[in-house]
Each structure stands twice: as C-alpha cells, then as structure tokens.
N, C-alpha and C. Protein backbone atom coordinates (compact mmCIF):
# COMPACT_ATOMS: atom_id res chain seq x y z
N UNK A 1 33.86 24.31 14.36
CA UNK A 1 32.81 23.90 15.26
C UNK A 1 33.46 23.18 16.45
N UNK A 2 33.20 23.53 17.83
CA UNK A 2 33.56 23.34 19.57
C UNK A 2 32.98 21.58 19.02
N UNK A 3 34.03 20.78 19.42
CA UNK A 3 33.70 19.35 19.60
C UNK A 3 32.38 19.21 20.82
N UNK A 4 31.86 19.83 21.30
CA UNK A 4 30.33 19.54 22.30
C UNK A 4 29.59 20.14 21.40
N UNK A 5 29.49 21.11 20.04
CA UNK A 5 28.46 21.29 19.24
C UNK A 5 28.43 20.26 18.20
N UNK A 6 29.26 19.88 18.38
CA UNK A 6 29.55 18.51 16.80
C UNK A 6 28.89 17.08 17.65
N UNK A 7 28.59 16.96 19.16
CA UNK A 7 28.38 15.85 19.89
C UNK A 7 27.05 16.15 20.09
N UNK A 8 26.50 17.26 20.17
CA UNK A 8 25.25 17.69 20.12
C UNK A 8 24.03 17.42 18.60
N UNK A 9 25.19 17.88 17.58
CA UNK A 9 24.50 17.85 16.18
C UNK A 9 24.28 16.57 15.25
N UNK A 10 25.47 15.67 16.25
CA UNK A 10 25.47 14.17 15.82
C UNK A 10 24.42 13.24 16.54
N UNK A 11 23.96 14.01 17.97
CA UNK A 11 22.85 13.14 18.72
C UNK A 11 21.72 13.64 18.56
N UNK A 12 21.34 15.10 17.56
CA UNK A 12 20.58 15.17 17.23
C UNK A 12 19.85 14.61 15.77
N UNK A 13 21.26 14.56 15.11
CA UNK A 13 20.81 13.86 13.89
C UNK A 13 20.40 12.27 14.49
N UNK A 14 21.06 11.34 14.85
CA UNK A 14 20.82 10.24 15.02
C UNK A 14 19.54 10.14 15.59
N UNK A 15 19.26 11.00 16.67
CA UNK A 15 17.52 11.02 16.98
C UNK A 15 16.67 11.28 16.19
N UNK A 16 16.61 12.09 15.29
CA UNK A 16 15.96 12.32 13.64
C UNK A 16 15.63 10.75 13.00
N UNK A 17 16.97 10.41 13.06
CA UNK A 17 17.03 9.43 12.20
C UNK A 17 16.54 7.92 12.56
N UNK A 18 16.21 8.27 13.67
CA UNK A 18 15.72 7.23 14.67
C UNK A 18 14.02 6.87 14.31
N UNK A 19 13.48 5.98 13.86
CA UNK A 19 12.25 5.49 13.48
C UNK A 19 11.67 6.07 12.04
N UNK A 20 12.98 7.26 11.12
CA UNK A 20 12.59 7.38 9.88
C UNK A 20 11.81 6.80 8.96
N UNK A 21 11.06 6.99 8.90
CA UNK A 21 9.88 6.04 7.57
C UNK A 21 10.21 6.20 6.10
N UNK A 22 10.54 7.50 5.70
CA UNK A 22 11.44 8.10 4.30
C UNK A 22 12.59 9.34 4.35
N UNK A 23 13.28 8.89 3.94
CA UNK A 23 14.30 9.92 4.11
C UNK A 23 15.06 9.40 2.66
N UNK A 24 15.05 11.01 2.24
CA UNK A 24 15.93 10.95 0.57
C UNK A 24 16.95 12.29 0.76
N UNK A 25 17.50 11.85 -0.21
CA UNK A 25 19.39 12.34 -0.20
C UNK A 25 19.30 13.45 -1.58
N UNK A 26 19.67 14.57 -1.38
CA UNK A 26 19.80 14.79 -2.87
C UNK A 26 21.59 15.40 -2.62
N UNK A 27 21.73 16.43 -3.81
CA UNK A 27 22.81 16.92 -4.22
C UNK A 27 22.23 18.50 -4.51
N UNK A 28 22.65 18.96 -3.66
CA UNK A 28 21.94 20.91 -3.94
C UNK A 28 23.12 21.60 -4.77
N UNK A 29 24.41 21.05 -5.23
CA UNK A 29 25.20 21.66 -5.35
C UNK A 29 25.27 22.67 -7.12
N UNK A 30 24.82 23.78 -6.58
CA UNK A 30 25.17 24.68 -7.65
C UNK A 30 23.14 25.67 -7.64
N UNK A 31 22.68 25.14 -6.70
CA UNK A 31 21.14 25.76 -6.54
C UNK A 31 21.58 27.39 -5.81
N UNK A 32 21.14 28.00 -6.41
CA UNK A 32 21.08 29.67 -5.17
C UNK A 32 20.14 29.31 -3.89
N UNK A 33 20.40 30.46 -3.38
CA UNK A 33 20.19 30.47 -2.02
C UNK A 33 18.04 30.82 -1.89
N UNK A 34 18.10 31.09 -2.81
CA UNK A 34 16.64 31.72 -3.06
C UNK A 34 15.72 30.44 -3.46
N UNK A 35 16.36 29.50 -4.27
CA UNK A 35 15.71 28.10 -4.46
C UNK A 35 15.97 27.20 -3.31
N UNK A 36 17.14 27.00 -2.48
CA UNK A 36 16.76 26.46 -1.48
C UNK A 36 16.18 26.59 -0.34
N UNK A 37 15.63 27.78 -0.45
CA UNK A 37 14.71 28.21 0.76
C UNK A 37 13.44 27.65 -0.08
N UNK A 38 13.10 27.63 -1.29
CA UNK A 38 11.62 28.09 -1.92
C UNK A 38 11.61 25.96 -1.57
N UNK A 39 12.74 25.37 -1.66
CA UNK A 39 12.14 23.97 -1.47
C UNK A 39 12.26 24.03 -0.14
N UNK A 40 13.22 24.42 0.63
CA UNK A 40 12.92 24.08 2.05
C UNK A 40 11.45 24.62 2.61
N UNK A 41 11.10 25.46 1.89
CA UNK A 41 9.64 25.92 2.34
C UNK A 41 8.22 25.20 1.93
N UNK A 42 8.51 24.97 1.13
CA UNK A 42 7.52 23.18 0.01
C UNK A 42 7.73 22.49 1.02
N UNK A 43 8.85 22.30 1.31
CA UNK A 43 8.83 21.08 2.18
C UNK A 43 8.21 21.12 3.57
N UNK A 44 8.44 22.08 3.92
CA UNK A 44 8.00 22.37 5.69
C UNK A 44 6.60 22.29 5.26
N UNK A 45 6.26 23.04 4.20
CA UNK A 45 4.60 22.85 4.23
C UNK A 45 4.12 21.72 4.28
N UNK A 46 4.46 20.71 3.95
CA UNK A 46 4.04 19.03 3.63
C UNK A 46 4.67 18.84 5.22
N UNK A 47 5.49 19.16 5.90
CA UNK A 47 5.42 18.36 7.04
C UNK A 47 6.84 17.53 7.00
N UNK A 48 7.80 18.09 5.94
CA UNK A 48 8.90 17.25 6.01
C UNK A 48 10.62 18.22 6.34
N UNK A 49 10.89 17.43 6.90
CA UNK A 49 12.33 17.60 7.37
C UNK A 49 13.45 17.92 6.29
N UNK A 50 14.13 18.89 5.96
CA UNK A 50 15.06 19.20 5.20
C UNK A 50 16.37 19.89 5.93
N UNK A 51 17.61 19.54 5.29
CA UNK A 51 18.65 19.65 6.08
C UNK A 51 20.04 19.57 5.15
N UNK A 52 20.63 20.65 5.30
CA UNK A 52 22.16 20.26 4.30
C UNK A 52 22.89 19.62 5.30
N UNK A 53 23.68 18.58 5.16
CA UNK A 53 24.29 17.52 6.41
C UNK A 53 25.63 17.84 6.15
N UNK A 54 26.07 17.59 7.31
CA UNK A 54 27.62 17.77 7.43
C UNK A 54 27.83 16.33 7.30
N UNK A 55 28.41 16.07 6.03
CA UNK A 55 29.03 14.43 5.93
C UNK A 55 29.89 13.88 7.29
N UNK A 56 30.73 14.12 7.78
CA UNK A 56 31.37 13.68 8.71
C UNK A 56 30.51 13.41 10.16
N UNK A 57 30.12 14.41 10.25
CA UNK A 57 28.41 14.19 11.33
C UNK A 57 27.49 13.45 10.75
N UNK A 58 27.01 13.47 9.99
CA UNK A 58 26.05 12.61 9.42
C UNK A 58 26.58 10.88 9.20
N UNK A 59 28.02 10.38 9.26
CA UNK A 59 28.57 9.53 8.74
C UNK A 59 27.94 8.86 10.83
N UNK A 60 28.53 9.80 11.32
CA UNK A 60 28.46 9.47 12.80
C UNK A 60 27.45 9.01 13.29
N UNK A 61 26.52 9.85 12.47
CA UNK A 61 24.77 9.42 13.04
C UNK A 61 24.23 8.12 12.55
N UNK A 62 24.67 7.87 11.66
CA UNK A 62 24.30 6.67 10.67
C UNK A 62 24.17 5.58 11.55
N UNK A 63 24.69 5.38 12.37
CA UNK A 63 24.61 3.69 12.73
C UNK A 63 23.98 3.54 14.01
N UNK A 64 22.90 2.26 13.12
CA UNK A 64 22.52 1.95 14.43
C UNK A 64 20.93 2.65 14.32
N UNK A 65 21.09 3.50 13.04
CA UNK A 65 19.22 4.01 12.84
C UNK A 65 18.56 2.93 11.83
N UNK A 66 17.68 3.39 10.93
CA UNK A 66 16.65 2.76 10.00
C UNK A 66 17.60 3.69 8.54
N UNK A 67 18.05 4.49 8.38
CA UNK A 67 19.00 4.92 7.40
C UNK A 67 20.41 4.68 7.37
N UNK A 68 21.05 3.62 8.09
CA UNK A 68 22.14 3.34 7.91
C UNK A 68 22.47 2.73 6.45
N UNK A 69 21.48 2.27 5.53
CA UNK A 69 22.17 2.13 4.23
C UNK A 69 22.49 3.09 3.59
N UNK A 70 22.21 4.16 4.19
CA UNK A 70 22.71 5.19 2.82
C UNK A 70 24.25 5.46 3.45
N UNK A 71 25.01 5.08 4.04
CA UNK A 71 25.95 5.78 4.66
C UNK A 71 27.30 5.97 3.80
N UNK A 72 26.98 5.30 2.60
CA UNK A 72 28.09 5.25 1.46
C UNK A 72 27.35 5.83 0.92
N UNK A 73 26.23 6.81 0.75
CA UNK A 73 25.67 8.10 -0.35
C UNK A 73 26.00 9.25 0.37
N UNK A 74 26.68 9.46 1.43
CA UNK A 74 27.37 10.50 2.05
C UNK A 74 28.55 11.25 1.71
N UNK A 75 28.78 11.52 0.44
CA UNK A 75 29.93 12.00 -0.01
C UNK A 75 29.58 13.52 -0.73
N UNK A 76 30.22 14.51 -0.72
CA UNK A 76 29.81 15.49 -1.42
C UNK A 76 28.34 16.46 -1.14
N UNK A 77 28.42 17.26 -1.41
CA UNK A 77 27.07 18.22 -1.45
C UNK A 77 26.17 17.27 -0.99
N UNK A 78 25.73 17.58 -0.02
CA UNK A 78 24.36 16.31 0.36
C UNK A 78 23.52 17.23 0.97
N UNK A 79 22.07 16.97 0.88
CA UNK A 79 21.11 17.61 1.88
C UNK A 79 19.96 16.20 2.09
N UNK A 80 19.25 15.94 3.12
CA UNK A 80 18.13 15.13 3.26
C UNK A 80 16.95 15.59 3.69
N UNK A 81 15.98 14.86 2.99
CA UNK A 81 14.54 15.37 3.43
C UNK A 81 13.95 14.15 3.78
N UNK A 82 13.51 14.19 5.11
CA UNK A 82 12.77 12.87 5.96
C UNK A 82 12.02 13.21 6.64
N UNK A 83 10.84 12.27 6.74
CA UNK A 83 10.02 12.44 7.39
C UNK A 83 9.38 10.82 8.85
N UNK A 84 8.44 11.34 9.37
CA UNK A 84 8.45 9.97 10.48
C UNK A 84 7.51 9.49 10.11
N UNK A 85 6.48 9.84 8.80
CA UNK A 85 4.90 9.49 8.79
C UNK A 85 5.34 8.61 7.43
N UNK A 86 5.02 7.59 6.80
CA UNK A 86 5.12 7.18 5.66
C UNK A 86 4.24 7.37 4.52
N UNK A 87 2.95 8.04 5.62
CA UNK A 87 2.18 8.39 4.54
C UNK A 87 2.21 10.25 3.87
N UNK A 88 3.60 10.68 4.53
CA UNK A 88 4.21 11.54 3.79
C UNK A 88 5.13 11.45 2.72
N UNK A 89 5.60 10.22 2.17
CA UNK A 89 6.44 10.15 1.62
C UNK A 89 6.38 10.32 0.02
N UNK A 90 5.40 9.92 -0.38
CA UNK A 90 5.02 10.24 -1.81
C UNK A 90 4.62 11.37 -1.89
N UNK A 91 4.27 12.46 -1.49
CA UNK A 91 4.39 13.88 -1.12
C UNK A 91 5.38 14.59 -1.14
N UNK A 92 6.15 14.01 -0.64
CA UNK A 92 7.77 14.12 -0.16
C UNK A 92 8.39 14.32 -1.38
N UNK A 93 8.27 13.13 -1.75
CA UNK A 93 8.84 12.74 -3.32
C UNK A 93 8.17 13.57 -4.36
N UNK A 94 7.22 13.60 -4.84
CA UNK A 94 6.73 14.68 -5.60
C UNK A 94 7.46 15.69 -5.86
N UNK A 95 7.41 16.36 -4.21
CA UNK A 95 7.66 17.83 -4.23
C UNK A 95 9.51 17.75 -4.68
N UNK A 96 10.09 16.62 -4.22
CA UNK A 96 11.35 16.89 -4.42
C UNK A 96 11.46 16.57 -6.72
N UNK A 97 10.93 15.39 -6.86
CA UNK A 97 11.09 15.54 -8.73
C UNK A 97 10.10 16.66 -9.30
N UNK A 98 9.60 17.35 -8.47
CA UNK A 98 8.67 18.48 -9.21
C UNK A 98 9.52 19.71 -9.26
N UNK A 99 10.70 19.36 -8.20
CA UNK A 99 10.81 20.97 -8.21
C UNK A 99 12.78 20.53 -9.23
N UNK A 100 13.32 18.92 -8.46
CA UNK A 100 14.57 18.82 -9.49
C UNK A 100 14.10 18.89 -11.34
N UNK A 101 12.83 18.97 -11.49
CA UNK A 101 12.26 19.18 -13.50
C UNK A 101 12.75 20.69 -13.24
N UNK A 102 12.20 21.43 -12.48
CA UNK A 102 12.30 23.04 -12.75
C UNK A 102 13.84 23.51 -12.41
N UNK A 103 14.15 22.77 -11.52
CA UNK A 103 16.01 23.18 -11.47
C UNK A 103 16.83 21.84 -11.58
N UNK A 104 17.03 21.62 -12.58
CA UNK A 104 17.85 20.53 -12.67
C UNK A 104 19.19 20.60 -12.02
N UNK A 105 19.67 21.26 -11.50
CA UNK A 105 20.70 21.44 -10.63
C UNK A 105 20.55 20.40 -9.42
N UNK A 106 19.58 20.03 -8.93
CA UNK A 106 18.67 19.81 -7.46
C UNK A 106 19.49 17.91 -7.96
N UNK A 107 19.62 17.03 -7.85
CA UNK A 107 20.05 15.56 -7.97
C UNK A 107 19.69 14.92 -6.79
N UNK A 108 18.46 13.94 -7.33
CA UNK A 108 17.83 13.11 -6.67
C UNK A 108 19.22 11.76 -6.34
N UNK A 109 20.00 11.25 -5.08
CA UNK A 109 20.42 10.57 -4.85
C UNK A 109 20.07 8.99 -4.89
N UNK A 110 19.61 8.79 -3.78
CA UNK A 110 18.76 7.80 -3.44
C UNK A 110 18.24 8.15 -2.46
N UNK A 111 17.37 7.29 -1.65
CA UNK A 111 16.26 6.97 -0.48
C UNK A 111 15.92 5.77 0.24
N UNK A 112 15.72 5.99 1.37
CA UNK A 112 14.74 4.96 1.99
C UNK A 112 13.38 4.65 2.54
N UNK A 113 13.11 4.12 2.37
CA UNK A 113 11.38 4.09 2.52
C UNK A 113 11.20 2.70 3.10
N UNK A 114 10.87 2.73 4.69
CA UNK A 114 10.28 1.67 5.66
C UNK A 114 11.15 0.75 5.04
N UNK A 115 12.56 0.93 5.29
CA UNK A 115 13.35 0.32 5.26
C UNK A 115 14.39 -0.52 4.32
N UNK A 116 13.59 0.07 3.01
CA UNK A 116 13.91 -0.32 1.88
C UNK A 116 14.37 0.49 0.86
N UNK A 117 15.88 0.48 0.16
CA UNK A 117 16.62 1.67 -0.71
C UNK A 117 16.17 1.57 -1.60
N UNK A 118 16.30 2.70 -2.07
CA UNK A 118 15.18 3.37 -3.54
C UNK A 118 16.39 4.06 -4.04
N UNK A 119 16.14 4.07 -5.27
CA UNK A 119 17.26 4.63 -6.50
C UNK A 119 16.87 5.61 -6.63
N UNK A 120 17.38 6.96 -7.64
CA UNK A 120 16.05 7.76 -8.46
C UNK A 120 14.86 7.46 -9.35
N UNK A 121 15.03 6.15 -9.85
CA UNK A 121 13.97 5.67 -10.40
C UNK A 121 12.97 5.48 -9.65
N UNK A 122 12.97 4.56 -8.82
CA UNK A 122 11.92 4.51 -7.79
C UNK A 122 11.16 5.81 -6.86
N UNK A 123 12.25 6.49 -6.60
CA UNK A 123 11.48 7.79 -6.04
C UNK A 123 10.88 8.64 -7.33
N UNK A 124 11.03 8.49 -8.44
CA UNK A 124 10.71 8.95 -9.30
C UNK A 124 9.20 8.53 -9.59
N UNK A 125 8.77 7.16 -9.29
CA UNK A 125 7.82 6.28 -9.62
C UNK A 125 6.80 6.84 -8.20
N UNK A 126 7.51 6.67 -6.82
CA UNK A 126 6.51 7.04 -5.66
C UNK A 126 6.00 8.44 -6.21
N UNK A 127 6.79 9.03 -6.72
CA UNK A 127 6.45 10.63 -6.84
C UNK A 127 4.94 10.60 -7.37
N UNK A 128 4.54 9.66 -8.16
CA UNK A 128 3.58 9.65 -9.42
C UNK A 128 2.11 8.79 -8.60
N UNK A 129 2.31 8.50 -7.41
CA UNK A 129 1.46 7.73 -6.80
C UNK A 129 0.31 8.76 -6.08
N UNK A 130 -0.57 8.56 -6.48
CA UNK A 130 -1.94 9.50 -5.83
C UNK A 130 -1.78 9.43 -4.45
N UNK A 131 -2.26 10.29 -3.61
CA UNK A 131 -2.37 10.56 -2.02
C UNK A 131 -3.24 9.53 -1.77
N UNK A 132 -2.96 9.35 -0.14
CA UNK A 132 -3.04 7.71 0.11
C UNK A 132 -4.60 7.74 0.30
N UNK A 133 -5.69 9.25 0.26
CA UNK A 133 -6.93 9.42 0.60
C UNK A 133 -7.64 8.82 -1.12
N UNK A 134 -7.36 9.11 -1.66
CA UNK A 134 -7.43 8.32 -3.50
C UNK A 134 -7.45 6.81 -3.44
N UNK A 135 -6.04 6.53 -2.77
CA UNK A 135 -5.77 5.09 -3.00
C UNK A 135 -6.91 4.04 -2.53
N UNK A 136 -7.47 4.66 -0.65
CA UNK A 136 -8.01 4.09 0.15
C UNK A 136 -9.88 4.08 -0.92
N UNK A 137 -10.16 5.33 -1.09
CA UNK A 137 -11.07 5.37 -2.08
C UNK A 137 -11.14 4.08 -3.03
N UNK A 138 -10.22 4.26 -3.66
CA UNK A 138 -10.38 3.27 -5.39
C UNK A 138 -10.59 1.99 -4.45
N UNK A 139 -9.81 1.86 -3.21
CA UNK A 139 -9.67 0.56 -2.69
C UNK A 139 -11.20 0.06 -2.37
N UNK A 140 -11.79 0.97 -1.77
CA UNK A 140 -13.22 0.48 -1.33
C UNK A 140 -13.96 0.66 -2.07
N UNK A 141 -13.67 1.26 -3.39
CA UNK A 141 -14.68 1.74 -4.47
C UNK A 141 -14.71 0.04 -5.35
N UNK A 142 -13.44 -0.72 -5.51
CA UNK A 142 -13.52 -1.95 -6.06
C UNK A 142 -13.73 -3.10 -5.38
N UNK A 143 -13.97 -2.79 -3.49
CA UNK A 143 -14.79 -3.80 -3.02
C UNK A 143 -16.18 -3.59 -3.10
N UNK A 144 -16.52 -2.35 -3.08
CA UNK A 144 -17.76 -2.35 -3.09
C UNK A 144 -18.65 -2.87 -4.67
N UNK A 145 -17.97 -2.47 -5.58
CA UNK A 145 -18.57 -2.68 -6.95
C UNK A 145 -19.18 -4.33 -7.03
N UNK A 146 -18.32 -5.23 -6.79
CA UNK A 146 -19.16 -6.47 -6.75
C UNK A 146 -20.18 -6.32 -6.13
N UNK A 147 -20.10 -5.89 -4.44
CA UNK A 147 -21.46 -5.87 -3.94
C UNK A 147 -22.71 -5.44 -4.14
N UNK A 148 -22.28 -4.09 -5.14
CA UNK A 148 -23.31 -3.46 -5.47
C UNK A 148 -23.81 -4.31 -7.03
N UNK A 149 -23.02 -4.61 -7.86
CA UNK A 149 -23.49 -5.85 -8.95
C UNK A 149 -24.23 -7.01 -8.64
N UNK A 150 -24.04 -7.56 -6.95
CA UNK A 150 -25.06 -8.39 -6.77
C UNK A 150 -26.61 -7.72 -6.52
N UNK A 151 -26.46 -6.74 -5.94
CA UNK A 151 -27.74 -6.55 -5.43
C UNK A 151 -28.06 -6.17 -6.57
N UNK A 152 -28.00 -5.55 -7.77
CA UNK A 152 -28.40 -5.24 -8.62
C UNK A 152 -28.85 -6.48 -9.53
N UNK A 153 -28.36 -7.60 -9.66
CA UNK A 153 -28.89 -8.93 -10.68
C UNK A 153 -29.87 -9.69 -9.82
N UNK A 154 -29.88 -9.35 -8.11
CA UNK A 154 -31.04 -10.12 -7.32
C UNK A 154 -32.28 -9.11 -7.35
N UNK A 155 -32.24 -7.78 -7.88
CA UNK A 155 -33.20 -7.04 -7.53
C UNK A 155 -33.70 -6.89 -9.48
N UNK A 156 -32.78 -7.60 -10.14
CA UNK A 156 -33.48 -7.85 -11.75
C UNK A 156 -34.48 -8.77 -11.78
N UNK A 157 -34.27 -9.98 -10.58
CA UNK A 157 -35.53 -10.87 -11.33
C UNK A 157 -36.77 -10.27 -10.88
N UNK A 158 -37.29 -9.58 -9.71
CA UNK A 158 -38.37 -9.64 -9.21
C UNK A 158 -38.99 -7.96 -10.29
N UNK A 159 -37.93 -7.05 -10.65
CA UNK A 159 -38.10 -6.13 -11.30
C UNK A 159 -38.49 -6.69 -12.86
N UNK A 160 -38.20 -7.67 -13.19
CA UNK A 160 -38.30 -8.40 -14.49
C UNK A 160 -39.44 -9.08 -14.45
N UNK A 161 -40.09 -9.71 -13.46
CA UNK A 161 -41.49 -10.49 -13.23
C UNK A 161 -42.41 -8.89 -12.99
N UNK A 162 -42.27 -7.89 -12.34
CA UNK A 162 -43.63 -7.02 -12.43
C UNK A 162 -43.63 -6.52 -13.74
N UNK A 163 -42.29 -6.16 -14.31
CA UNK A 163 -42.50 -5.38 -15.67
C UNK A 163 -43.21 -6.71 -16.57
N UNK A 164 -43.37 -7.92 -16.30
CA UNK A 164 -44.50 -8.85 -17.12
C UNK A 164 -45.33 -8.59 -16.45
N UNK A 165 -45.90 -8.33 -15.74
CA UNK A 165 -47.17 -8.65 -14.74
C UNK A 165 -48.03 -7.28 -15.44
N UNK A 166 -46.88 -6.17 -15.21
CA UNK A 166 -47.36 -4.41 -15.93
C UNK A 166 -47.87 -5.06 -17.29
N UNK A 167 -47.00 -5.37 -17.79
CA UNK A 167 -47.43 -5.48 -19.52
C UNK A 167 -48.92 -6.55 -19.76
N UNK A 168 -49.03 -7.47 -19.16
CA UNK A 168 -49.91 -8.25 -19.44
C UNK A 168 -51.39 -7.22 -18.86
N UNK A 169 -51.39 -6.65 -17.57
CA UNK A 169 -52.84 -5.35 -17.10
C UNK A 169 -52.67 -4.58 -18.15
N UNK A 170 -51.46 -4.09 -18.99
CA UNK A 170 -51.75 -3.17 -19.88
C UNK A 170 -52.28 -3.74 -21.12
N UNK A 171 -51.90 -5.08 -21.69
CA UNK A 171 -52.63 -5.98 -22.58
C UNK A 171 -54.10 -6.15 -22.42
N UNK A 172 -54.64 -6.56 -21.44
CA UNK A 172 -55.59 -6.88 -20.54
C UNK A 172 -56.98 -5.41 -20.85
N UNK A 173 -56.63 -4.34 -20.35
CA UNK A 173 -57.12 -3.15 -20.19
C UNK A 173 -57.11 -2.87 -21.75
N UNK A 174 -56.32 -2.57 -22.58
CA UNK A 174 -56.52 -2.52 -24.01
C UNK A 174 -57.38 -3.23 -24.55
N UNK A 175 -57.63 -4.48 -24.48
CA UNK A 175 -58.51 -5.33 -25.26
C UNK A 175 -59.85 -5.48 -24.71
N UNK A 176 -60.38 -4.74 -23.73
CA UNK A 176 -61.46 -4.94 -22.99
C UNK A 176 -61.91 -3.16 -23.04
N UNK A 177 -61.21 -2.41 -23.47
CA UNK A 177 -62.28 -1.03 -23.90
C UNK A 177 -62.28 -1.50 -25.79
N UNK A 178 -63.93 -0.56 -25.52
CA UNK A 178 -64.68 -0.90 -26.80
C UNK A 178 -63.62 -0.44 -28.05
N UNK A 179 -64.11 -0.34 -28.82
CA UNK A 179 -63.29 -0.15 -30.37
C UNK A 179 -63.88 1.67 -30.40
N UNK A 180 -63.02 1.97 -30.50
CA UNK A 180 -63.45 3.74 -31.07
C UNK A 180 -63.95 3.66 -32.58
N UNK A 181 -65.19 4.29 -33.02
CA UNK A 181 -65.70 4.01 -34.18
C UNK A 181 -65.56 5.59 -34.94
C-alpha cells in the first residue's frame, strides 16, 4: 500500500472514530468468507459499521478519539463494529454474541461504550438488554402505575358510599311490596 493510501485510510479511520458511542473488537480469525459477509450484512442492516483493521493503521488512528483505550487490543486478527448512535449498541451487541454462539470461531474482544471499556462479559450482558423502545415503555408504565392506584382508591370511596345507598333502595323497595300469597 502507496504511503498517501495508508494517510488516507488512517484519516479516515480516525474520523470514524471520532465521536464513537460503541465500538467492539472481535477476532474473525479462522471464519470463511461466506460468514463474514452474512455478519457484515446483520450488521449493515442494524446501521452498524464493520471493518477488518489494519493494526498498524488502526494503532495510528487511535489517538486522540473516544476509542483510544482499546489501542493495546490491537494485536492480531482484529475487525470492529461501531456505531455513532448509542442507542444502537445493544443491537450491535446482540447481533455480534448471536451470531459468535453459531460460529464460535467469531471472539468477542472487548468494547467501548460512551466511553467506558467493556470486557466480553459485559457486552455479553448489553447483548441481553431489550430495545431502548421496551425500556422507555416499562419506564412510564412504572410511573404511571402509582398514578393510576391513586385514582383508583379516591374513586373507591364515593363508589363504596352509592353501592350503600343501591343496597339500602334495594332493602327499602323489597320490604314495601306486599307478601306474595
């Protein structure tokens, strides 16, 4: 590679890498060519960035972004999948431990997420987190539940005084028709 394509591929990575929200590292080494298209294609569908990195370029790009901690997970077979939205990232993650169960070849590295390194455990754990349209749900589903428990114990007493008021006209009306003989 012409040293102005290697100055090109290093200022393009570093612009990538520039305001990253998640970006994870794996190890493709020993996947066919037919599985890394079938994840690079998972992935494009979700909206995320996938890339086998040239360590030495990639070492270059490192500094000075929001992924400069990984710059000592740069050794060997590497590919990354990043994205700029954070609320792609557990998506992200999914698709990447859904598909390293079916090819274990695939090795989850580590990650970063809004700035903070993640092991495989942890991306293992985001993987398992419902889409953030669920989360926001349950969220307003457990503010609302108190509210709706009040109105429901202020709308018991006055519902609790007619159902006496009913019963006593129905007492009332019973004892005032004649006796059937």
């Amino acid at each position: 590679m012409k040293r102005e394509k290697k100055e090109k591929e290093v200022a393009w990575l570093r612009e990538q890498f520039q305001g990253v929200r998640a970006l994870f590292l794996t190890n493709y080494q020993g996947l066919t060519v037919g599985e890394m298209n079938r994840l690079r294609s998972s992935l494009r569908e979700a909206g995320v960035s996938y890339k086998v990195l040239k360590n030495t370029l990639t070492r270059l790009a490192y500094p000075g972004t929001d992924v400069a901690a990984l710059e000592r997970d740069v050794v060997g077979p590497r590919a990354a999948a990043w994205t700029h939205d954070e609320n792609q990232a557990p998506q992200m993650a999914k698709i990447l431990t859904d598909f390293a169960k079916n090819q274990p070849k695939l090795e989850l590295i580590r990650g970063v997420l809004g700035g903070q390194v993640l092991g495989p455990d942890a991306l293992l754990d985001l993987s398992k987190l419902p889409p953030r349209e669920v989360l926001v749900a349950r969220l307003l589903g457990s503010m609302i539940a108190p509210v709706g428990a009040l109105v429901n114990t202020l709308a018991a007493i006055p519902r609790s005084f007619l159902n006496v008021l009913k019963a006593i006209e129905e007492q009332k009306e019973g004892s005032s028709e004649p006796a059937a003989q």
